[in-house]
C-alpha atoms as a PDB file:
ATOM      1  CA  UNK A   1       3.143  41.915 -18.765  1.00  0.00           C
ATOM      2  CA  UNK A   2       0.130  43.312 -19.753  1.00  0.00           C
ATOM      3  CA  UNK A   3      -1.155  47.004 -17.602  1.00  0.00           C
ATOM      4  CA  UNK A   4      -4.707  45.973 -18.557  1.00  0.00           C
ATOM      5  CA  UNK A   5      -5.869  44.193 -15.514  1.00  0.00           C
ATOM      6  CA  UNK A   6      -8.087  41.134 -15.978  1.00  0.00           C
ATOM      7  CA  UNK A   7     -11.174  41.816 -13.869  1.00  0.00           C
ATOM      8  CA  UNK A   8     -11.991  38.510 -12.805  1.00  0.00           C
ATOM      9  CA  UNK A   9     -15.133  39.323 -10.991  1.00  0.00           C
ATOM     10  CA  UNK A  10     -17.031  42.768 -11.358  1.00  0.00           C
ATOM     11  CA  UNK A  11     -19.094  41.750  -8.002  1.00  0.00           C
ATOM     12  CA  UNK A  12     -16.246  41.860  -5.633  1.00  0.00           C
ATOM     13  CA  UNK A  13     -14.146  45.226  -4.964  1.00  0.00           C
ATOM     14  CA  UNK A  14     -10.323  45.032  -6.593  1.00  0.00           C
ATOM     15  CA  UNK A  15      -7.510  43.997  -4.180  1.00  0.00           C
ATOM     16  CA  UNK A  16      -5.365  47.116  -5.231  1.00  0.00           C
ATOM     17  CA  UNK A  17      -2.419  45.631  -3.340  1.00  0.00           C
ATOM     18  CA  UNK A  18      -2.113  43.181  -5.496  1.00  0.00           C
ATOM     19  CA  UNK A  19      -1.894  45.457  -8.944  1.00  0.00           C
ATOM     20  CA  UNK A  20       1.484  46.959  -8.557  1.00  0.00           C
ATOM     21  CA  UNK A  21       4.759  46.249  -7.481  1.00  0.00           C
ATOM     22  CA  UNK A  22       4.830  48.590  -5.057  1.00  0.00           C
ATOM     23  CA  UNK A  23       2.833  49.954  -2.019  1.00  0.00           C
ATOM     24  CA  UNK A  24       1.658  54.003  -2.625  1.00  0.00           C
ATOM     25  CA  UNK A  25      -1.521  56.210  -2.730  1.00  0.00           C
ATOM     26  CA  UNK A  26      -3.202  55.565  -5.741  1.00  0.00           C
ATOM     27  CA  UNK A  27      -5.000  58.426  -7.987  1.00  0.00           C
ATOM     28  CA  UNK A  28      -7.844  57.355 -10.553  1.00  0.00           C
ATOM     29  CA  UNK A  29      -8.388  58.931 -13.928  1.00  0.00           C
ATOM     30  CA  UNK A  30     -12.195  57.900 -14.509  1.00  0.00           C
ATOM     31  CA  UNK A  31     -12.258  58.428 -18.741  1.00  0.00           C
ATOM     32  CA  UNK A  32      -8.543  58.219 -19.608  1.00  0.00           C
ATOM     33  CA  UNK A  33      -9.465  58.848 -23.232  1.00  0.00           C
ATOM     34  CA  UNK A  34      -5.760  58.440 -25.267  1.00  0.00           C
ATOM     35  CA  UNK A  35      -4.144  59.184 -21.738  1.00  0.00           C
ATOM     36  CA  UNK A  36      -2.230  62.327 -22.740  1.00  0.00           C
ATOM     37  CA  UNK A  37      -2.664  63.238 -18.881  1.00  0.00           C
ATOM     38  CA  UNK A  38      -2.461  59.891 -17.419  1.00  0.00           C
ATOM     39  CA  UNK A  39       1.001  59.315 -18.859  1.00  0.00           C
ATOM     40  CA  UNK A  40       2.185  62.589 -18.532  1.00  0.00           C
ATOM     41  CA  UNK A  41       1.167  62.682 -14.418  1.00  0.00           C
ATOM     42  CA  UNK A  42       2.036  59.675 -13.701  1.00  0.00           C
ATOM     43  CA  UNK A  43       5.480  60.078 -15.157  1.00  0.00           C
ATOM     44  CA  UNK A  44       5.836  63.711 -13.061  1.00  0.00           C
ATOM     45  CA  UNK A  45       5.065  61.654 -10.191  1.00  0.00           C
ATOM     46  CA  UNK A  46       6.562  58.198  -9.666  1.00  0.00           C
ATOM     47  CA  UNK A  47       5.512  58.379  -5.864  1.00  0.00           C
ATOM     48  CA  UNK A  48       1.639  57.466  -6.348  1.00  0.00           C
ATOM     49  CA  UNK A  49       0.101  54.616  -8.322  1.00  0.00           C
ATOM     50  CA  UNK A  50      -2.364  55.279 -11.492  1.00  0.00           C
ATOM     51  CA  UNK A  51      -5.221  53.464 -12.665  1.00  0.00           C
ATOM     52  CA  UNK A  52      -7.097  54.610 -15.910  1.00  0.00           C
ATOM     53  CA  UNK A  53     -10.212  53.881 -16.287  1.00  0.00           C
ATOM     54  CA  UNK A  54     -11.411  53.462 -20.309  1.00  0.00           C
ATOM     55  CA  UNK A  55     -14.426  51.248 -21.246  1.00  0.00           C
ATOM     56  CA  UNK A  56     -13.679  51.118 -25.113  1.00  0.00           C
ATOM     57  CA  UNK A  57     -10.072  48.934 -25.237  1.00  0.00           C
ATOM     58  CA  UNK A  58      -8.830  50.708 -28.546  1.00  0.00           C
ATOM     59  CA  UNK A  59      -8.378  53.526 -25.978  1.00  0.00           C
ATOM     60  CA  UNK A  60      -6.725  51.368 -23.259  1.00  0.00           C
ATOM     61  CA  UNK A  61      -3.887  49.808 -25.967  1.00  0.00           C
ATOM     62  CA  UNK A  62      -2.724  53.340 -26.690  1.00  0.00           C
ATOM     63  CA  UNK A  63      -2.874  54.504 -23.096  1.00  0.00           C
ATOM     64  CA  UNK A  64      -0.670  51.272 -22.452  1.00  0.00           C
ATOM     65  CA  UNK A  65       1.572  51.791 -24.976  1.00  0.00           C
ATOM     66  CA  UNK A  66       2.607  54.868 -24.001  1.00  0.00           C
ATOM     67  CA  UNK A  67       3.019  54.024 -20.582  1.00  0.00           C
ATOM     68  CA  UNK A  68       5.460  50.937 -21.564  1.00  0.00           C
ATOM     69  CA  UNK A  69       7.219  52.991 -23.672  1.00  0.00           C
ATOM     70  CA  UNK A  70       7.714  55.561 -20.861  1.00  0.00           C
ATOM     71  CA  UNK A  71       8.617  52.917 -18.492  1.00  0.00           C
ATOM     72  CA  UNK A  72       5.916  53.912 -15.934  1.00  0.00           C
ATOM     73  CA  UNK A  73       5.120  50.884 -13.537  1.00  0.00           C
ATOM     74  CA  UNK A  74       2.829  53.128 -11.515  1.00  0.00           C
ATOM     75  CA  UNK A  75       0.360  52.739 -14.194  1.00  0.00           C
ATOM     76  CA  UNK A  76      -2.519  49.632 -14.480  1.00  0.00           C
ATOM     77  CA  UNK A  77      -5.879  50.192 -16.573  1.00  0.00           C
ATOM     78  CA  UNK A  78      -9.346  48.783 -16.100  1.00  0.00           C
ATOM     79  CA  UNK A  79     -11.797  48.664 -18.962  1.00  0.00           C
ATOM     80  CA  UNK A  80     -15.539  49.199 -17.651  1.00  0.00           C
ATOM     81  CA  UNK A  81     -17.764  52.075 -17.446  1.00  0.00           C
ATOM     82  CA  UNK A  82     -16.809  54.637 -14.740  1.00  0.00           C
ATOM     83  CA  UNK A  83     -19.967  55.044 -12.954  1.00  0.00           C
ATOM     84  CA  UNK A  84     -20.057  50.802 -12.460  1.00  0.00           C
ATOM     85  CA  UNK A  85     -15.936  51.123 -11.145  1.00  0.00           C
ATOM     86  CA  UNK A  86     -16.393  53.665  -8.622  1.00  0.00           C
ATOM     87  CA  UNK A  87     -19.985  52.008  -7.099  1.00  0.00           C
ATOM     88  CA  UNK A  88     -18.106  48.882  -6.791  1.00  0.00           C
ATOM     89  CA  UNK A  89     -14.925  48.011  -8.201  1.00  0.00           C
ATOM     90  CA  UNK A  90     -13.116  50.690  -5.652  1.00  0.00           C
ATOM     91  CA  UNK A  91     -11.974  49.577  -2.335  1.00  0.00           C
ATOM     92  CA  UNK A  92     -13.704  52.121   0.431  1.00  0.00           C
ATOM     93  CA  UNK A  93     -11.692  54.699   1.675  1.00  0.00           C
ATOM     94  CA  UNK A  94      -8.911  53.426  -1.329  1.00  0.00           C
ATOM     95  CA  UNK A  95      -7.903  56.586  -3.008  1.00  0.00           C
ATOM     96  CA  UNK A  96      -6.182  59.709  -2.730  1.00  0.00           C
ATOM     97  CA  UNK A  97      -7.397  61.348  -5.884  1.00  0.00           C
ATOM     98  CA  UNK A  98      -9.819  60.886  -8.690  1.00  0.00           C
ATOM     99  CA  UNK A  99      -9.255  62.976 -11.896  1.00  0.00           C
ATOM    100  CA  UNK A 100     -12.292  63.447 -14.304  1.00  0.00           C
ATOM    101  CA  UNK A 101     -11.660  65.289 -17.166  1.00  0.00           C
ATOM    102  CA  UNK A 102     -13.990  66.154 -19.855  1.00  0.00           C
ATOM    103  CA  UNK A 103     -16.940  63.410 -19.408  1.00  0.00           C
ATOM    104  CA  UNK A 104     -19.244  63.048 -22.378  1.00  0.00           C
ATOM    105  CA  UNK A 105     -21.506  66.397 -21.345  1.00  0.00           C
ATOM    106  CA  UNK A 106     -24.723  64.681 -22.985  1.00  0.00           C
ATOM    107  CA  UNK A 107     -25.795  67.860 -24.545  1.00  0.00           C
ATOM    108  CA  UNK A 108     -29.494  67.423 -24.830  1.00  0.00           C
ATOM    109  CA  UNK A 109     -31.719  68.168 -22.230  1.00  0.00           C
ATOM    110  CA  UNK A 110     -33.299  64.736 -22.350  1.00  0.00           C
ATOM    111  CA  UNK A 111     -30.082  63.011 -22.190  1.00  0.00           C
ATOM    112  CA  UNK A 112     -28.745  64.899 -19.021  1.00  0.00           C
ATOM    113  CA  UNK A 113     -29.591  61.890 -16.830  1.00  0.00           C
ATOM    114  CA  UNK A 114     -26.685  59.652 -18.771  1.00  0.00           C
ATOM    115  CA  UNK A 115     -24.645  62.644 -17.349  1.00  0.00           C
ATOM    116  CA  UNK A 116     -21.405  60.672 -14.727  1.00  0.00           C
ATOM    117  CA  UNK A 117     -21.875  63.427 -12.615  1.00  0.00           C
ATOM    118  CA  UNK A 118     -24.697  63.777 -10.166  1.00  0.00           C
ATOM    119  CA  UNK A 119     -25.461  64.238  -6.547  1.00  0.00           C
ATOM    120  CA  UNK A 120     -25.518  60.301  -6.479  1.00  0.00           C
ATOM    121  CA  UNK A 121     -22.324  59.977  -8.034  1.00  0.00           C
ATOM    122  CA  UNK A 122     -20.785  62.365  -5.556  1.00  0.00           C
ATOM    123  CA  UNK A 123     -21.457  59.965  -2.532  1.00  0.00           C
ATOM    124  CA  UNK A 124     -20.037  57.299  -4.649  1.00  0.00           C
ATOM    125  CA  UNK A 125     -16.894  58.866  -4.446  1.00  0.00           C
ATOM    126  CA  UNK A 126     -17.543  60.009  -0.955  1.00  0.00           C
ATOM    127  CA  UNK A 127     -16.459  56.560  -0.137  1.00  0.00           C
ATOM    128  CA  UNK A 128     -13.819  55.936  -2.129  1.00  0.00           C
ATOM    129  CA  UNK A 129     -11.785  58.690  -0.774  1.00  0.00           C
ATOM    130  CA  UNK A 130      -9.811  58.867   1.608  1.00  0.00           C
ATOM    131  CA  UNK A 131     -10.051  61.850   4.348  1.00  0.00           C
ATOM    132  CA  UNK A 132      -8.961  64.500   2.540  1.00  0.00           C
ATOM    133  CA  UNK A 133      -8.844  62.998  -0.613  1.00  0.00           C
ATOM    134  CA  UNK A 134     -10.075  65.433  -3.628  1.00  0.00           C
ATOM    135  CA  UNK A 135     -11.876  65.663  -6.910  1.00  0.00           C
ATOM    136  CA  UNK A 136     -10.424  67.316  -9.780  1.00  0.00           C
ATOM    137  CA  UNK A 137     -13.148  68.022 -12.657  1.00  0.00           C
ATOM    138  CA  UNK A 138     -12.783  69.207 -15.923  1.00  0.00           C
ATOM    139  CA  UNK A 139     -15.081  70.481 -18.983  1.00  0.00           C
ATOM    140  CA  UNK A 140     -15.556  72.855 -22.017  1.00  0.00           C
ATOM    141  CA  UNK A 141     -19.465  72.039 -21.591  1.00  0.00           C
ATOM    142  CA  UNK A 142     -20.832  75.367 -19.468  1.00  0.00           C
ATOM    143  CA  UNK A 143     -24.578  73.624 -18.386  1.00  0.00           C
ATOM    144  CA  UNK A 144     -22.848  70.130 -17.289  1.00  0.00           C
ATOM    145  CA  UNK A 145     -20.127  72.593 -15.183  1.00  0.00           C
ATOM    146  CA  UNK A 146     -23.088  74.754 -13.580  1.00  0.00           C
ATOM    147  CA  UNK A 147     -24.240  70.316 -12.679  1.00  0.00           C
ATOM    148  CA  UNK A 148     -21.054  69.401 -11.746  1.00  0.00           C
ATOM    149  CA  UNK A 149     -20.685  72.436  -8.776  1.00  0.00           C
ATOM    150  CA  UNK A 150     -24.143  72.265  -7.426  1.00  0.00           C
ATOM    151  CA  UNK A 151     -24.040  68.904  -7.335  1.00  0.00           C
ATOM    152  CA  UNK A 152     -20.624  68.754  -4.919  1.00  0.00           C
ATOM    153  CA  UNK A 153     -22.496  71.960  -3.666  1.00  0.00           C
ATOM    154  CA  UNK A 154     -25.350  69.670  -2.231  1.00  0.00           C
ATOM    155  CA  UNK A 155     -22.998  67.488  -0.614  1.00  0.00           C
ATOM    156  CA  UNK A 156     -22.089  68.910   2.570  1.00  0.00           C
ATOM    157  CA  UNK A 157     -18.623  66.214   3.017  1.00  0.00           C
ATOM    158  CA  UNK A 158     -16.767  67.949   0.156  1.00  0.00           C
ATOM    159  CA  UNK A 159     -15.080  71.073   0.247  1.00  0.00           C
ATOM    160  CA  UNK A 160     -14.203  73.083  -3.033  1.00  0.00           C
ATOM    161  CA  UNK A 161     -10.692  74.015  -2.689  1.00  0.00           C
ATOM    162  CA  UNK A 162      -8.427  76.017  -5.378  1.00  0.00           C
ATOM    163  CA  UNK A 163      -6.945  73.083  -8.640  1.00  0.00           C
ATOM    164  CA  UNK A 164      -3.091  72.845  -7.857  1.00  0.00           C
ATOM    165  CA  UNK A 165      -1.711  75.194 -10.861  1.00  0.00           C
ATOM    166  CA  UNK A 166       0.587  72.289 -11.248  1.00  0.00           C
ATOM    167  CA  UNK A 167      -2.011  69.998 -12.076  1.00  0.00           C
ATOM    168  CA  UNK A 168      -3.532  72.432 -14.604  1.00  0.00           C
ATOM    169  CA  UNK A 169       0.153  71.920 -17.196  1.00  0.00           C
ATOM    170  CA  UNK A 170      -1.073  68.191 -17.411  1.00  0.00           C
ATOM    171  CA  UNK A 171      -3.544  68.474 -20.470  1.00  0.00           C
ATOM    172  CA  UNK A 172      -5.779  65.891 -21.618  1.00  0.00           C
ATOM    173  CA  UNK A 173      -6.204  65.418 -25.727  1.00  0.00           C
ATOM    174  CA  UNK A 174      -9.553  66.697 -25.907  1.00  0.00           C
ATOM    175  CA  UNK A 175      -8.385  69.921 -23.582  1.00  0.00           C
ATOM    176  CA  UNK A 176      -5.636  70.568 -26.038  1.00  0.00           C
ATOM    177  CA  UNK A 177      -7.860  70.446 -29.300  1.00  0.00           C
ATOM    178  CA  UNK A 178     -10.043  73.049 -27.504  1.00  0.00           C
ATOM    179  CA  UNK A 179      -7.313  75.483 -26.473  1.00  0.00           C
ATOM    180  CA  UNK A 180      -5.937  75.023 -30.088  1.00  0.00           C
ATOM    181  CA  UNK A 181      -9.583  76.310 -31.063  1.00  0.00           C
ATOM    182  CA  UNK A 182     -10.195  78.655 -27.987  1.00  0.00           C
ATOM    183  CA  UNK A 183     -12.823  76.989 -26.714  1.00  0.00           C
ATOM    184  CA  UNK A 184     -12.627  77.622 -23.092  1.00  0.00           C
ATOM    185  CA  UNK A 185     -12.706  75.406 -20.457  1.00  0.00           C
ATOM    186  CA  UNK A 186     -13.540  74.946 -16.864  1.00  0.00           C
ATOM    187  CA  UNK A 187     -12.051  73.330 -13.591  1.00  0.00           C
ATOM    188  CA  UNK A 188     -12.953  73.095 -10.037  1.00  0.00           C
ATOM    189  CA  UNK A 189     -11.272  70.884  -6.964  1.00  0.00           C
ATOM    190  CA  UNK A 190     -13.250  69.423  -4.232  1.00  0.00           C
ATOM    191  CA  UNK A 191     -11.662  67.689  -0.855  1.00  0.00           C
ATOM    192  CA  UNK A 192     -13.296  65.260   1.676  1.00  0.00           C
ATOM    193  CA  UNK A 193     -13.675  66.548   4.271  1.00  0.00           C
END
């Protein structure tokens, strides 16, 4: 059985019952990339259901590889674009935690507005979330981190609260190349309130 799910309408919200075998709070990785974390979690925690979200399906073959291999059923992956999944693929009030680690920081000036993260995009996730769901963030890319805080700054629902230091040993690939070239990076937690 195949963990990339077959979206059979992108107009309709997913029944997320209906992806895995069994019934748990279910976490989001919005960019999975080669799913070093998404693996890696989601083997630490057999208790909560994953889904990885990867629009370019090279990406999603590894990431479900890996997971096979590991034997993780708490895994399923979607392949669209991560602003378009969270508008409308999500269930409201669906999930206990989105992960976002390391989004493409669309370095020019001019390109900022292809930037995921944005005041709007906060209220999309707003209603995904569960009460007291959170937002972990990642990124080596210092202007797009300064964007990322004010904009869960503006919105008055979230609440920044300290990143679990046990979520911080789960390191994506692109997080590893830059500790391997100390490039620093940056994280910051936010709850709904």
């Amino acid at each position: 059985m195949s963990l990339i799910v077959p979206l059979r309408t992108i107009v309709d919200p997913l029944l997320l019952k209906m992806l895995f075998p069994a019934e748990r709070a279910i976490q989001v990785e919005l960019g999975a990339g080669d799913g070093s974390f998404l693996a890696a979690y989601a083997r630490a925690h057999p208790e909560w259901n994953f889904i990885g979200v990867e629009r370019l399906l090279g990406r999603l073959r590894k990431i479900e590889k890996k997971a096979k291999r590991a034997g993780l059923d708490n895994v399923r992956l979607v392949r669209i674009e991560a602003d378009y999944f969270t508008r409308y693929l999500l269930p409201p009030n669906s999930v206990e935690a989105v992960h976002i680690y390391f989004p493409d920081p669309w370095p020019k000036r001019r390109h900022w507005k292809n930037r995921l993260i944005d005041s709007d995009f906060t209220v999309a996730l707003l209603k995904v979330l569960i009460v007291g769901g959170a937002v972990h963030l990642r990124t080596d890319d210092a202007p797009y981190f300064a964007q990322m805080i004010d904009s869960f700054a503006a919105n008055p629902a979230f609440q920044k609260f300290e990143t679990p230091e046990e979520l911080l040993h789960f390191v994506t690939d692109f997080e590893r190349g830059f500790h391997a070239r100390n490039v620093p990076t940056r994280h910051a937690s936010y709850r709904k309130q």
